[in-house]
Protein backbone atom coordinates (compact mmCIF):
# COMPACT_ATOMS: atom_id res chain seq x y z
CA UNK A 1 164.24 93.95 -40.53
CA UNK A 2 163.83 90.16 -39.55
CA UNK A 3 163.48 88.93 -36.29
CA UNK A 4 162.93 85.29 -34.79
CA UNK A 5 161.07 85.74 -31.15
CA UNK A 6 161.27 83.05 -28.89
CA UNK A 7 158.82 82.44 -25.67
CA UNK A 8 161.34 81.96 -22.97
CA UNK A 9 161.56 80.95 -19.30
CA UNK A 10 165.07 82.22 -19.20
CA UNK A 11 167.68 83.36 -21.70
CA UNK A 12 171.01 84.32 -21.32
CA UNK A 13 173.93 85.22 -24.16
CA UNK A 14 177.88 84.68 -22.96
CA UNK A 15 180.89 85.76 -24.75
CA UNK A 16 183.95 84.19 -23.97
CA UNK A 17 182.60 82.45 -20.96
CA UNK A 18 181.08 86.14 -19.50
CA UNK A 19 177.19 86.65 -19.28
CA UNK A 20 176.70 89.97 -21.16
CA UNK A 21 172.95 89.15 -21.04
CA UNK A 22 170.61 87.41 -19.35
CA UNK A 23 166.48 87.65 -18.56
CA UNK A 24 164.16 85.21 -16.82
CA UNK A 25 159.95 85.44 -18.28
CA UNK A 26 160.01 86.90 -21.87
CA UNK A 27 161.31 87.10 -24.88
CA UNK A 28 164.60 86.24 -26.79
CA UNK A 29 164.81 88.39 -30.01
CA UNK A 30 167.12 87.36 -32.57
CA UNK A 31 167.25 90.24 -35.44
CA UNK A 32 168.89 91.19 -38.66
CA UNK A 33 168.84 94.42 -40.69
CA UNK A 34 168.59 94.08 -44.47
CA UNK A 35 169.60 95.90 -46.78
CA UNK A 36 167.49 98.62 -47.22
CA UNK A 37 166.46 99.21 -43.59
CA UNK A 38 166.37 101.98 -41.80
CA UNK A 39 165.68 102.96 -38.15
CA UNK A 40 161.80 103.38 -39.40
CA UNK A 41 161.76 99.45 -39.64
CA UNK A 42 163.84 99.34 -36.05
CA UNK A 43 160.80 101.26 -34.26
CA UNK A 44 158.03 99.52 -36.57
CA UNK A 45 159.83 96.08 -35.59
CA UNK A 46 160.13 97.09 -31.96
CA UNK A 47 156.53 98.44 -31.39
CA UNK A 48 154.82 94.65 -33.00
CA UNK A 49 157.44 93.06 -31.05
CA UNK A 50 155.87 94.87 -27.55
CA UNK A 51 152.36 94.15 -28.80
CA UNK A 52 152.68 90.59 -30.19
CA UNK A 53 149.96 88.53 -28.24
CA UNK A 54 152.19 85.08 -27.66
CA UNK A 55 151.56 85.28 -23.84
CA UNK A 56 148.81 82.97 -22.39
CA UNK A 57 146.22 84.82 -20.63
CA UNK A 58 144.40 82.95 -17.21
CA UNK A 59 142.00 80.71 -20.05
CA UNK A 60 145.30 79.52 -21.71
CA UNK A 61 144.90 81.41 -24.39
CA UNK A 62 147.54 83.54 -26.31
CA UNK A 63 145.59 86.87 -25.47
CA UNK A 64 149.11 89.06 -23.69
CA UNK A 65 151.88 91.14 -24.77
CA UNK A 66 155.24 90.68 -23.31
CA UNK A 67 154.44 94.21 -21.90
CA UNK A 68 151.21 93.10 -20.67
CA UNK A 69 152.93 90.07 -18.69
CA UNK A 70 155.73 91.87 -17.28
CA UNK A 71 158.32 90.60 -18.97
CA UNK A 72 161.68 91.45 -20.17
CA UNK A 73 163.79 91.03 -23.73
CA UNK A 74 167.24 89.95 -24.79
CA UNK A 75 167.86 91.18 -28.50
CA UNK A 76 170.93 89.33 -30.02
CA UNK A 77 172.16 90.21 -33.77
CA UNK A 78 171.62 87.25 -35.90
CA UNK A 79 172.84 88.22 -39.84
CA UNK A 80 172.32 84.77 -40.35
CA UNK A 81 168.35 85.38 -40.56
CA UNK A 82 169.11 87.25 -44.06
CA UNK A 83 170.38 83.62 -45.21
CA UNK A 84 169.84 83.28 -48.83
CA UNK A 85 169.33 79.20 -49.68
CA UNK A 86 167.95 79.40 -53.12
CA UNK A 87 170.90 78.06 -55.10
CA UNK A 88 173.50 75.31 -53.93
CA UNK A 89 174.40 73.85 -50.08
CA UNK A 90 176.19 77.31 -49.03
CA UNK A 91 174.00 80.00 -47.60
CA UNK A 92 174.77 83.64 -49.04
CA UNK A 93 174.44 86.70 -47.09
CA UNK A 94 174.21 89.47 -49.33
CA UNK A 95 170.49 90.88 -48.29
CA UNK A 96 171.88 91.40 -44.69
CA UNK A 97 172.80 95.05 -44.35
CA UNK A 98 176.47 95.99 -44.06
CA UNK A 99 177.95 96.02 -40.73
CA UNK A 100 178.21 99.65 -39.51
CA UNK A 101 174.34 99.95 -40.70
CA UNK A 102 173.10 96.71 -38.70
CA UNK A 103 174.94 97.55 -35.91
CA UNK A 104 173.44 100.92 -35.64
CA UNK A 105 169.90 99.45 -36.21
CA UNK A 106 170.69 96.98 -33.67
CA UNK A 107 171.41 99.59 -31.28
CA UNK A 108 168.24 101.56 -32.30
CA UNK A 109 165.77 98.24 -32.31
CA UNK A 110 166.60 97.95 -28.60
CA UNK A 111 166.52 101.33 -27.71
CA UNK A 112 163.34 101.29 -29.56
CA UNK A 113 161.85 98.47 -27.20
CA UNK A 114 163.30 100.29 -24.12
CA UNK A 115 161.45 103.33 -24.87
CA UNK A 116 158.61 101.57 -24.78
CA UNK A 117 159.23 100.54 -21.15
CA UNK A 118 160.37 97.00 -21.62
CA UNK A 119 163.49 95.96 -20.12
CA UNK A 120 165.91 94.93 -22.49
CA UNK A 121 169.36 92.87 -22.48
CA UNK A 122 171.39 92.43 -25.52
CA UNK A 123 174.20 90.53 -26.85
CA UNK A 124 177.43 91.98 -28.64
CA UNK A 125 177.39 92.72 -32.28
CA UNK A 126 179.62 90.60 -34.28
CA UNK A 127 180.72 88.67 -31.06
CA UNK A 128 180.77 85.02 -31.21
CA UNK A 129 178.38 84.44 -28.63
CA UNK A 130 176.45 81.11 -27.00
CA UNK A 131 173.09 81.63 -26.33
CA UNK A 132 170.75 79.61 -23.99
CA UNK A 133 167.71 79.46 -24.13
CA UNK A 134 164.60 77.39 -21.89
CA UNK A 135 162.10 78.23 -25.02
CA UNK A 136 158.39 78.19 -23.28
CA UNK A 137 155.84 76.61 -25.21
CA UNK A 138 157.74 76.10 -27.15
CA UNK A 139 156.73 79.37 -29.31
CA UNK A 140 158.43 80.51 -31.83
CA UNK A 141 157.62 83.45 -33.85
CA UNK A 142 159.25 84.89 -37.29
CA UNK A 143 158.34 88.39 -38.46
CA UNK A 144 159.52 90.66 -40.83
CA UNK A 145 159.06 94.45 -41.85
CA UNK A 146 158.58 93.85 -45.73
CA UNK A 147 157.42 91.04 -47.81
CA UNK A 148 160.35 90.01 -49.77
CA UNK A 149 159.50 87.72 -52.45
């Protein structure tokens, strides 16, 4: 699984004009199954995610979790992380996992980070959603569960 973390101030994902999520101090978490995933990747994903030291700590340094500071996530599905660039000017999306799989890893990512006691907001699968975003730092993190080169 891919997944592009984002230090935020506050985050918040509408679909057609409704707020279906929304979190102040934390983290926005776009993510993508590929093919090939399974809910093994979800949990390993989810369990860096809660440990990932991007938080400053009170000597400015980058020394807390998102657990450790309190805060919250908003996981949105983002296929367009499995973008493939190598050849022409149109992006292909074959590596992301089918639909009915990502959706359920989706699902089982944020359950994942709930279970380990982080509040969690999420966006709709296959919506078309607008997400804002007040990124914090800024930091911006990429991590993935497999090397894929």
């Amino acid at each position: 699984m891919r997944a592009l973390l984002q230090r935020v101030t506050h985050a918040k994902v509408t679909v057609d004009g409704s707020v279906c999520g929304e979190i102040d101090h934390g983290l926005l978490v776009l993510i993508c199954a590929m093919r090939g995933d399974g809910e093994q990747q979800a949990e390993k994903l989810a369990a860096r995610v809660a440990k990932l030291r991007i938080f400053e700590d009170d000597l400015g340094k980058m020394n807390r979790s998102v657990t450790d500071v309190g805060g919250a996530c908003l996981v949105v599905s983002q296929f367009t992380l499995a973008a493939d660039t190598s050849s022409g000017n149109r992006p292909g999306f074959s590596t992301a996992a089918p639909p009915e799989q990502g959706k359920h890893l989706y699902e089982h990512f944020a359950q994942a980070l709930r279970e380990l006691s982080l509040p969690v907001e999420t966006g709709i699968f296959a919506a078309d959603m607008a997400v804002n975003l007040t990124n914090d730092g800024p930091i911006t993190i990429w991590l993935d569960t497999a090397d894929r080169n």
